[in-house]
Protein backbone atom coordinates (compact mmCIF):
# COMPACT_ATOMS: atom_id res chain seq x y z
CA UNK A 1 -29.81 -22.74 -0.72
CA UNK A 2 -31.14 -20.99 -3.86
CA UNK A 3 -31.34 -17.18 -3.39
CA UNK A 4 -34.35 -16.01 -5.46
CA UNK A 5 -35.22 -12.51 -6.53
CA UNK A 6 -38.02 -11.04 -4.98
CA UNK A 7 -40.16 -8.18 -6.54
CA UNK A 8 -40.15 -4.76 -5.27
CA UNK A 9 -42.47 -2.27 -4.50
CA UNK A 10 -43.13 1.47 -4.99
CA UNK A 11 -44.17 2.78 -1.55
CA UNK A 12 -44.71 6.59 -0.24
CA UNK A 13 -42.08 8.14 1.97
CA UNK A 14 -44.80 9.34 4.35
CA UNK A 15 -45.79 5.82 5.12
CA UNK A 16 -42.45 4.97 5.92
CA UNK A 17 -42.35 7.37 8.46
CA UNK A 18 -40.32 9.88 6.45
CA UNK A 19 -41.34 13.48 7.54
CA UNK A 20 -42.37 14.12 3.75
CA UNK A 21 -46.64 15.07 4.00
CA UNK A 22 -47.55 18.54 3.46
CA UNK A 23 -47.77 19.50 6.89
CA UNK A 24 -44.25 17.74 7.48
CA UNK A 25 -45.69 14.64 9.22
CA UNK A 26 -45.67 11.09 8.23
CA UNK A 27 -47.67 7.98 8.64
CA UNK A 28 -46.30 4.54 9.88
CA UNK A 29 -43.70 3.25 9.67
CA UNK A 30 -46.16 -0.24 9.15
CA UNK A 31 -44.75 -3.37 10.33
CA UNK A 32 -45.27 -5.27 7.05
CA UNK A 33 -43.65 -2.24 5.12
CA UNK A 34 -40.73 -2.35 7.93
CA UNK A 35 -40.05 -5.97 6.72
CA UNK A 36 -40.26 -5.11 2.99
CA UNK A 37 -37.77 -2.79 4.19
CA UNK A 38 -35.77 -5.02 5.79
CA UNK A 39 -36.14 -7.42 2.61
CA UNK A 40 -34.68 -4.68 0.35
CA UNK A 41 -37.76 -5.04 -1.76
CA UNK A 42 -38.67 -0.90 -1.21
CA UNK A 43 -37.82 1.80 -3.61
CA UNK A 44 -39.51 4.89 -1.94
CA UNK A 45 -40.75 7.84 -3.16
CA UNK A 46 -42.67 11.22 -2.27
CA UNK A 47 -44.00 12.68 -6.50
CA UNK A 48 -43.91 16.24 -4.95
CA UNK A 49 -40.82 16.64 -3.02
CA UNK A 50 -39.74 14.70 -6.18
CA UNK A 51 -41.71 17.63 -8.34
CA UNK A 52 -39.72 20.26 -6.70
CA UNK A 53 -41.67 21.14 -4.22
CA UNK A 54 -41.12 21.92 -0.36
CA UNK A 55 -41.65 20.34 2.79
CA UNK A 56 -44.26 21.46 4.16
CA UNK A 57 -45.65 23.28 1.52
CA UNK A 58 -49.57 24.43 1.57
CA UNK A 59 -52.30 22.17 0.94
CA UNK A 60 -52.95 20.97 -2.95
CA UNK A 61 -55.87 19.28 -3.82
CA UNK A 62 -57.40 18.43 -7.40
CA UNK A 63 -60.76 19.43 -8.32
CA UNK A 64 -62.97 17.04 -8.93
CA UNK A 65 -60.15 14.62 -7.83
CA UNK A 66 -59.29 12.80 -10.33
CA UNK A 67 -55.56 12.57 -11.49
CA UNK A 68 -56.36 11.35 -14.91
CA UNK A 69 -57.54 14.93 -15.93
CA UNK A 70 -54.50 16.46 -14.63
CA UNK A 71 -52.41 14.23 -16.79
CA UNK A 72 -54.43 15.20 -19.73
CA UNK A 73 -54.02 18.42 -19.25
CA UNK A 74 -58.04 19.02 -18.44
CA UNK A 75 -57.34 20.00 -14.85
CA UNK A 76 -54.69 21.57 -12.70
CA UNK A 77 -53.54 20.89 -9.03
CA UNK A 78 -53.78 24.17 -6.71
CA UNK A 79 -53.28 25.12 -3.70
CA UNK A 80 -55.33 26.35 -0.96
CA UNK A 81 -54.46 30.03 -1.95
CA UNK A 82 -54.78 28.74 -5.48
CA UNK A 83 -51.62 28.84 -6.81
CA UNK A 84 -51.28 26.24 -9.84
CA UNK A 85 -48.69 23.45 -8.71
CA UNK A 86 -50.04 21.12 -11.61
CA UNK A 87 -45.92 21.23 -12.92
CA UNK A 88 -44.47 19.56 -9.92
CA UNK A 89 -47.45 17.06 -9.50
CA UNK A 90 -46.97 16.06 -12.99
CA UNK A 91 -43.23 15.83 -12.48
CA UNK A 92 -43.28 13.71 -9.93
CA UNK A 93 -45.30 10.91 -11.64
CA UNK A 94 -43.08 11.29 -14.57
CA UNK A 95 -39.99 10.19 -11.96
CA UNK A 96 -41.97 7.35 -9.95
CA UNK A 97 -42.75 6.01 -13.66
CA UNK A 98 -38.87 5.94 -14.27
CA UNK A 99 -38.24 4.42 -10.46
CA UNK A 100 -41.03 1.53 -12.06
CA UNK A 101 -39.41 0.71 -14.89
CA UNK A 102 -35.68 1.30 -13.59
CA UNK A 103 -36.25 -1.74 -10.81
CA UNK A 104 -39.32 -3.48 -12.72
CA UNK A 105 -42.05 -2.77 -10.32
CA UNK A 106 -45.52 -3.62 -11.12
CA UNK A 107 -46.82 -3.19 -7.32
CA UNK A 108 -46.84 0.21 -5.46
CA UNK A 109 -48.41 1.21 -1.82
CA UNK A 110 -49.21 4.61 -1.61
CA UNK A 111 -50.62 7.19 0.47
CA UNK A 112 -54.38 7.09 0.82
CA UNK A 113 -56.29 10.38 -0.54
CA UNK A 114 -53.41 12.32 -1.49
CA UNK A 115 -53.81 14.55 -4.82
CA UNK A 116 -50.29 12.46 -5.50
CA UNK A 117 -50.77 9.33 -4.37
CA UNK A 118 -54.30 8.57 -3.77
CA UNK A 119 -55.82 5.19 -5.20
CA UNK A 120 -59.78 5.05 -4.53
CA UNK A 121 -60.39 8.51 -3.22
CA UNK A 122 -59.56 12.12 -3.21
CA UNK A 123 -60.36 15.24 -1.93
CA UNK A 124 -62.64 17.52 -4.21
CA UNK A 125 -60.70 20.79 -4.85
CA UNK A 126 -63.20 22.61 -2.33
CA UNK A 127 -60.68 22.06 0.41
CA UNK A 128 -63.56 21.35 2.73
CA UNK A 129 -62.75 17.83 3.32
CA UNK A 130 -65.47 16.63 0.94
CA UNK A 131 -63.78 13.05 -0.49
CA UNK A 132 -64.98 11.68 -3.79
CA UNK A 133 -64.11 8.57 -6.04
CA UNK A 134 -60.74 9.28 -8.06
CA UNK A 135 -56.67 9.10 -8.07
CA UNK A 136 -53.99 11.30 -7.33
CA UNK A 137 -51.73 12.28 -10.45
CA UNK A 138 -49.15 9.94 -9.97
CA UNK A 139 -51.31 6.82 -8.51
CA UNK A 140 -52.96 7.70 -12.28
CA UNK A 141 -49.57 7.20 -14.29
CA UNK A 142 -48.71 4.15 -12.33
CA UNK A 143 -51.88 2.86 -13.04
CA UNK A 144 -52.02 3.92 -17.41
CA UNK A 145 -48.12 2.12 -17.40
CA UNK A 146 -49.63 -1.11 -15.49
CA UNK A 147 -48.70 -0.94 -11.82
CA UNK A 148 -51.07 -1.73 -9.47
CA UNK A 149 -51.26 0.38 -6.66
CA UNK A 150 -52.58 -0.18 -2.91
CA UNK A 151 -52.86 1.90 -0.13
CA UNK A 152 -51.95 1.81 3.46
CA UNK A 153 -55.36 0.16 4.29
CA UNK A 154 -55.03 -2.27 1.30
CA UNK A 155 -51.46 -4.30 2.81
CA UNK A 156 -52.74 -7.83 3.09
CA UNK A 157 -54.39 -7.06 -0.43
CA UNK A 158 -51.11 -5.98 -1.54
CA UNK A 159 -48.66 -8.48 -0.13
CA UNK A 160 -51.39 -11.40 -2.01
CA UNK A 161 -49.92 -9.95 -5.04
CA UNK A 162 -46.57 -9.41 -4.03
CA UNK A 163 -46.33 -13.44 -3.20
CA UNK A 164 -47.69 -14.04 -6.54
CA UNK A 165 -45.02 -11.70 -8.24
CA UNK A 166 -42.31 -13.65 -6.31
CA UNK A 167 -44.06 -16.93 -7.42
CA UNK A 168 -43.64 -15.71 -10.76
CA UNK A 169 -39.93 -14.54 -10.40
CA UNK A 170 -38.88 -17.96 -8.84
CA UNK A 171 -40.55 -19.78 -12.22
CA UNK A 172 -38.29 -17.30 -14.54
């Protein structure tokens, strides 16, 4: 039998139930990211333990959300105290952009709203809980260097593409 290579994918610590958040909790483990796991497809990653920073560390959120800005240099990430933590935020998404294009990975899955990781929607930089439309600083990279990137609610989404990827591979 022919072993093929499969494509891998960028997913959050946190959602492999790596004690990594913020607060020190995670999310998951899922069971379709357990057998990605189990596949050896996963190369995962938290951008702010990455960035330096500790676990748990306070609450950083980007205002007006979007992750864009901060890599332009338009916006910074703070804290709830308001210290600037824009450095380790950006540092982060510099390393998950070498873990892409170290193991070829055009597919990530990443944590939902974070000021890292979010894909659809973050949190305003009021810290009130008030969501708006806009990515997290390194779902923003990924997305400029052509990754697509899914959340934990998006998995069937994601593993549509993932089959297609493989498709691809076994064709090469």
């Amino acid at each position: 039998m022919t072993e093929y290579r499969r494509a891998k994918v960028l997913v959050s610590r946190c959602l492999l139930g790596q004690r990594v958040r913020y607060d020190g909790g995670a999310h998951g483990p899922f069971d379709r990211l357990a057998l990605w796991q189990a596949q050896g497809r996963i190369v995962p990653l938290c951008p702010e333990v990455f960035g330096g920073l500790p676990t748990p560390r306070p609450p950083a959120e980007i205002p007006g959300g979007q992750g864009s800005g901060v890599l332009e240099g338009a916006v910074q990430v703070v804290t709830d105290t308001g210290a600037d933590v824009t450095v380790a935020f950006v540092a982060g998404a510099q390393e998950a952009l070498r873990l892409a294009q170290l193991h070829g990975i055009r597919i990530a899955v990443l944590k939902a709203r974070s000021p890292s990781c979010g894909n659809e929607e973050n949190y305003d930089g009021t810290f009130t809980g008030t969501r708006v439309p806009g990515e997290g600083v390194t779902a923003a990279a990924l997305r400029h260097a052509g990754v697509k990137v899914f959340n934990e609610d998006q998995l069937e989404a994601a593993t549509q593409m993932l089959e297609r990827l493989d498709a691809a591979l076994r064709q090469d």
